[in-house]
PDB file of N, CA and C in Angstrom:
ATOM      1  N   UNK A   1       0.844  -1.183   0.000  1.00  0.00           N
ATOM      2  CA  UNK A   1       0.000   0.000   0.000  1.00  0.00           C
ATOM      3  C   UNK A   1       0.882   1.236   0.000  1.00  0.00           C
ATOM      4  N   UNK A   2       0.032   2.270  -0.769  1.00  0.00           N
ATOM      5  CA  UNK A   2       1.300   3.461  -0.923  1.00  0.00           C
ATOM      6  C   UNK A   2       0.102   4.944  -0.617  1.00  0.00           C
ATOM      7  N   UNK A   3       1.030   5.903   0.545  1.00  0.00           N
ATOM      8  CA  UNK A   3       0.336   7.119   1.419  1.00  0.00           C
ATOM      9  C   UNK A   3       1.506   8.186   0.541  1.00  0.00           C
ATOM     10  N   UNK A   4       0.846   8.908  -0.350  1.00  0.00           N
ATOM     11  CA  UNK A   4       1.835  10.308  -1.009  1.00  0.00           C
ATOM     12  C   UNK A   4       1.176  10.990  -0.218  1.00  0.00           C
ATOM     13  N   UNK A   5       2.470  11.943   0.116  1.00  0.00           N
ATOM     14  CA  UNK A   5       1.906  13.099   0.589  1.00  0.00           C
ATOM     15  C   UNK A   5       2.475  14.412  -0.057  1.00  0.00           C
ATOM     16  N   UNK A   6       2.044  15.108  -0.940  1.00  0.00           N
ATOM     17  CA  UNK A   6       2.252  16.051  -1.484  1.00  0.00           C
ATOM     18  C   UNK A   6       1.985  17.635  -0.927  1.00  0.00           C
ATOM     19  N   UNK A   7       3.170  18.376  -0.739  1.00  0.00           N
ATOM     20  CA  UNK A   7       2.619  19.812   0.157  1.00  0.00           C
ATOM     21  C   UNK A   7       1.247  19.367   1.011  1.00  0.00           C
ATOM     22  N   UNK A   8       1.234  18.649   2.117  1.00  0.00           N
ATOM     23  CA  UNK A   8       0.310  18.411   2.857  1.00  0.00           C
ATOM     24  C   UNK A   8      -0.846  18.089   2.224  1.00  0.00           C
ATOM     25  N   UNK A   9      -0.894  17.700   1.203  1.00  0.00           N
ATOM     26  CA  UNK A   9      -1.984  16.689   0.677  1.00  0.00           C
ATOM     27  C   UNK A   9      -2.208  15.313   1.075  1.00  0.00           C
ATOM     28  N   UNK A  10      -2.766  14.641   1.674  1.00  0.00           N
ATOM     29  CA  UNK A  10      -2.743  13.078   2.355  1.00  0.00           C
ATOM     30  C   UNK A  10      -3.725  12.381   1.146  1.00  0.00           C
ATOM     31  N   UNK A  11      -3.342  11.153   0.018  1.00  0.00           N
ATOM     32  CA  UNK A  11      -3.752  10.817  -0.110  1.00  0.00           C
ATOM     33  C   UNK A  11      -4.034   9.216   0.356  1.00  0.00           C
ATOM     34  N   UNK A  12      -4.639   8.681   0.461  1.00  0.00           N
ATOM     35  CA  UNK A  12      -4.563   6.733   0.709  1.00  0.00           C
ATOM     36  C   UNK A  12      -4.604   6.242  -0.647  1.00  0.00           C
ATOM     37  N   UNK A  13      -4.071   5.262  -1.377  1.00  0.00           N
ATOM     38  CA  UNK A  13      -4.263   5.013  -2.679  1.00  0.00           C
ATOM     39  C   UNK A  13      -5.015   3.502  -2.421  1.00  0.00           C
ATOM     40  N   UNK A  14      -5.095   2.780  -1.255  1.00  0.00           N
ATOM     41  CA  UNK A  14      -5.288   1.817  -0.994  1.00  0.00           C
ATOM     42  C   UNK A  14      -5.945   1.734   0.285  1.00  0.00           C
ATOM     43  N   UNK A  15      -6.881   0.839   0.389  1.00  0.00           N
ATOM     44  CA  UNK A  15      -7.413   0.028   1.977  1.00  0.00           C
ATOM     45  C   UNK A  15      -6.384  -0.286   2.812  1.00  0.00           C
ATOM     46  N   UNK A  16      -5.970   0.172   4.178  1.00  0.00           N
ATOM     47  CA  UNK A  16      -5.159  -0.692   4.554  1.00  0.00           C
ATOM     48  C   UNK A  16      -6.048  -2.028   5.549  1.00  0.00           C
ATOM     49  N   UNK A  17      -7.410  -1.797   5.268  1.00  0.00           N
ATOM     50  CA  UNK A  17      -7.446  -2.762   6.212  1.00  0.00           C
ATOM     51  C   UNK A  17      -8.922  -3.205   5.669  1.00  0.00           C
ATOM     52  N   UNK A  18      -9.057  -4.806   6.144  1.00  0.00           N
ATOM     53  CA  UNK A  18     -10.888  -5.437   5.526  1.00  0.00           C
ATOM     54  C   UNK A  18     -11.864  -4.116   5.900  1.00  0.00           C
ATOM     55  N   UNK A  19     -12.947  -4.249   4.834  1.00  0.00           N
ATOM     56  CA  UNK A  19     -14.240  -3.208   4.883  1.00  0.00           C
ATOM     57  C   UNK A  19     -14.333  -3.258   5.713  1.00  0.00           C
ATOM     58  N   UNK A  20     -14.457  -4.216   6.909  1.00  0.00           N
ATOM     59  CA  UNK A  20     -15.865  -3.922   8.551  1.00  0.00           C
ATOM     60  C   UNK A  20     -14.690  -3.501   9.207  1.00  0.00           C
ATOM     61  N   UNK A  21     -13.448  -3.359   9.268  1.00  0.00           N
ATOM     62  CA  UNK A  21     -12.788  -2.612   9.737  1.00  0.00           C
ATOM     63  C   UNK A  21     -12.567  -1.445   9.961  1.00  0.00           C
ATOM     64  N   UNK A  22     -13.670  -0.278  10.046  1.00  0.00           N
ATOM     65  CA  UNK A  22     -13.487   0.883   9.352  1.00  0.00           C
ATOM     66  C   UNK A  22     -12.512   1.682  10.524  1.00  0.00           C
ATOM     67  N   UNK A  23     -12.659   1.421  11.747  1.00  0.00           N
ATOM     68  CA  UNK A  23     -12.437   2.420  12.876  1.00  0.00           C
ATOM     69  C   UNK A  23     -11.065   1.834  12.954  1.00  0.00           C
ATOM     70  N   UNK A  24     -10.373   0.617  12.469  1.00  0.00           N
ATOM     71  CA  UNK A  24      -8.710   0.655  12.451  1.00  0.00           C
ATOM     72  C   UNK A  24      -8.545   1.830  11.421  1.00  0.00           C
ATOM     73  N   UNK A  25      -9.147   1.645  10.303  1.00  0.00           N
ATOM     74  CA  UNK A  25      -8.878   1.865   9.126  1.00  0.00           C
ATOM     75  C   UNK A  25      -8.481   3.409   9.017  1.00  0.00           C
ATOM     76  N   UNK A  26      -9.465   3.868   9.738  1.00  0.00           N
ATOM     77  CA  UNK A  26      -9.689   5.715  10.048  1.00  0.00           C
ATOM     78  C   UNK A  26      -8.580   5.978  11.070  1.00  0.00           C
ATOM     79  N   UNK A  27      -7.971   5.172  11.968  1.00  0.00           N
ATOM     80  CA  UNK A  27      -6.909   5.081  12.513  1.00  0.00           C
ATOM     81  C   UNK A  27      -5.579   5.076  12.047  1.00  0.00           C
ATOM     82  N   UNK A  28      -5.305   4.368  11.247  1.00  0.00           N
ATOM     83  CA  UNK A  28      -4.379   4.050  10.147  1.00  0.00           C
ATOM     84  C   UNK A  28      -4.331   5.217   9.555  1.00  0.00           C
ATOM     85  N   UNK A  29      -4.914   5.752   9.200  1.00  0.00           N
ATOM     86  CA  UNK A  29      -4.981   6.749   7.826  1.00  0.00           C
ATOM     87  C   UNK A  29      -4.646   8.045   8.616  1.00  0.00           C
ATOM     88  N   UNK A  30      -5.176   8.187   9.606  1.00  0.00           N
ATOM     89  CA  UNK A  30      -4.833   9.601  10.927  1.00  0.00           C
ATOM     90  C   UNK A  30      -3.902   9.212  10.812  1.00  0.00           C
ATOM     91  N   UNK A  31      -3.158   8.431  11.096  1.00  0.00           N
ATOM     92  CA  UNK A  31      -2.049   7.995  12.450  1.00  0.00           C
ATOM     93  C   UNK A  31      -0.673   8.278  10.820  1.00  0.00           C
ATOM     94  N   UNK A  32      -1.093   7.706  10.079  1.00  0.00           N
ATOM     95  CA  UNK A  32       0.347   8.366   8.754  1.00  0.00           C
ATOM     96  C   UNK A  32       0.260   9.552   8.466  1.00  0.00           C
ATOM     97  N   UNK A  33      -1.079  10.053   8.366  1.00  0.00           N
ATOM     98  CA  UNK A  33      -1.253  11.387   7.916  1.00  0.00           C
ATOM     99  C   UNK A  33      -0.453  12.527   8.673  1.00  0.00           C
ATOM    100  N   UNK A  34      -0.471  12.237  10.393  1.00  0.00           N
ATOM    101  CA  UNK A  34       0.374  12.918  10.970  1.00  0.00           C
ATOM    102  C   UNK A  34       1.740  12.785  10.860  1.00  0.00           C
ATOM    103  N   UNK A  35       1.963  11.635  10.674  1.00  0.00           N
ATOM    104  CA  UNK A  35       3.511  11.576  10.446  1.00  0.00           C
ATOM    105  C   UNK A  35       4.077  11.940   9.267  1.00  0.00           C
ATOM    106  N   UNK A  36       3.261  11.946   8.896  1.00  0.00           N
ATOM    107  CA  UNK A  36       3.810  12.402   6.763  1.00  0.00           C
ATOM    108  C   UNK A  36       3.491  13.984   7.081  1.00  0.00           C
ATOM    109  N   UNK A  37       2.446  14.270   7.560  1.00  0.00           N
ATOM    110  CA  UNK A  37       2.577  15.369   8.012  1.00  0.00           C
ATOM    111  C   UNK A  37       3.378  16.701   8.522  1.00  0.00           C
ATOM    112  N   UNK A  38       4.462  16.036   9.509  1.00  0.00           N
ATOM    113  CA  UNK A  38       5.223  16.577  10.369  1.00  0.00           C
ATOM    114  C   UNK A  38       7.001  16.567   9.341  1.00  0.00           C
ATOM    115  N   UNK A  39       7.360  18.140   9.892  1.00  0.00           N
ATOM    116  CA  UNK A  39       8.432  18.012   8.949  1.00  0.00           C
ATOM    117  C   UNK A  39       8.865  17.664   7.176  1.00  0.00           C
ATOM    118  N   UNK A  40       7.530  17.635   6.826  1.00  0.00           N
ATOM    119  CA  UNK A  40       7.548  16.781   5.471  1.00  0.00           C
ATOM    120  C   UNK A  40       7.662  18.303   4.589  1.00  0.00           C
ATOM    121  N   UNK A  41       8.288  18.379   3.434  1.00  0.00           N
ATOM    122  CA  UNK A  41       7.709  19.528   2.455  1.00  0.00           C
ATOM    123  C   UNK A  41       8.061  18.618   0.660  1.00  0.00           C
ATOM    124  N   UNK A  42       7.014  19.228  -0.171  1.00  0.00           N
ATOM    125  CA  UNK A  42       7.518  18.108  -1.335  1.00  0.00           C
ATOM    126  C   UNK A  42       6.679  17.253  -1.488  1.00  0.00           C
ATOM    127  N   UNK A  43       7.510  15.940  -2.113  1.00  0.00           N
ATOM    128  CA  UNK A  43       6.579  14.630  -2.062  1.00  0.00           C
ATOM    129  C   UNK A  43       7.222  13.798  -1.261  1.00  0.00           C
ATOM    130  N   UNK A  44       6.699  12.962  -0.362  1.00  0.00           N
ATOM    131  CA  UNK A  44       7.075  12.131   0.783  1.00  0.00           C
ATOM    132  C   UNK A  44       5.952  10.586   0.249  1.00  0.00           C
ATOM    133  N   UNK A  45       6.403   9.572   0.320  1.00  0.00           N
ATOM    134  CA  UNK A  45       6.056   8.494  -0.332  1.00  0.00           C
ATOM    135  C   UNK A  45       6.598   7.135   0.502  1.00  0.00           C
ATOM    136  N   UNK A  46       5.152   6.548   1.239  1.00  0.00           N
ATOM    137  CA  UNK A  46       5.681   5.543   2.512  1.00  0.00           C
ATOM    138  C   UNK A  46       5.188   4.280   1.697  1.00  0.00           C
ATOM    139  N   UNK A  47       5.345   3.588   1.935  1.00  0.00           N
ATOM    140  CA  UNK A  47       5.012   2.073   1.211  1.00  0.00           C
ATOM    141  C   UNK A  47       5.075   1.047   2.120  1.00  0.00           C
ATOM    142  N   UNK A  48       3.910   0.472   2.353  1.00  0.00           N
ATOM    143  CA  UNK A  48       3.830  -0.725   3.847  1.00  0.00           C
ATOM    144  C   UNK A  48       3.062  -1.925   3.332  1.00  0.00           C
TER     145      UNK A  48
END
């Protein structure tokens, strides 16, 4: 799965987790967003 983050743009390109999962899922997606977030300028590109 691949999280670009462009000048603070967060996109998800992928599920990281099964549909009925939603509340990891919304977790997951916070939880990189801040870190791609912080210090980042550019394109920043995590792959898990």
């Amino acid at each position: 799965m691949v999280h670009t983050q462009i000048r603070g743009t967060f996109v998800v390109s992928s599920i990281p987790f099964s549909d009925d999962d939603l509340i990891n899922q919304a977790f997951h997606d916070c939880y990189y967003s801040f870190l791609l977030f912080q210090g980042n300028s550019g394109i920043y590109t995590h792959t898990s």
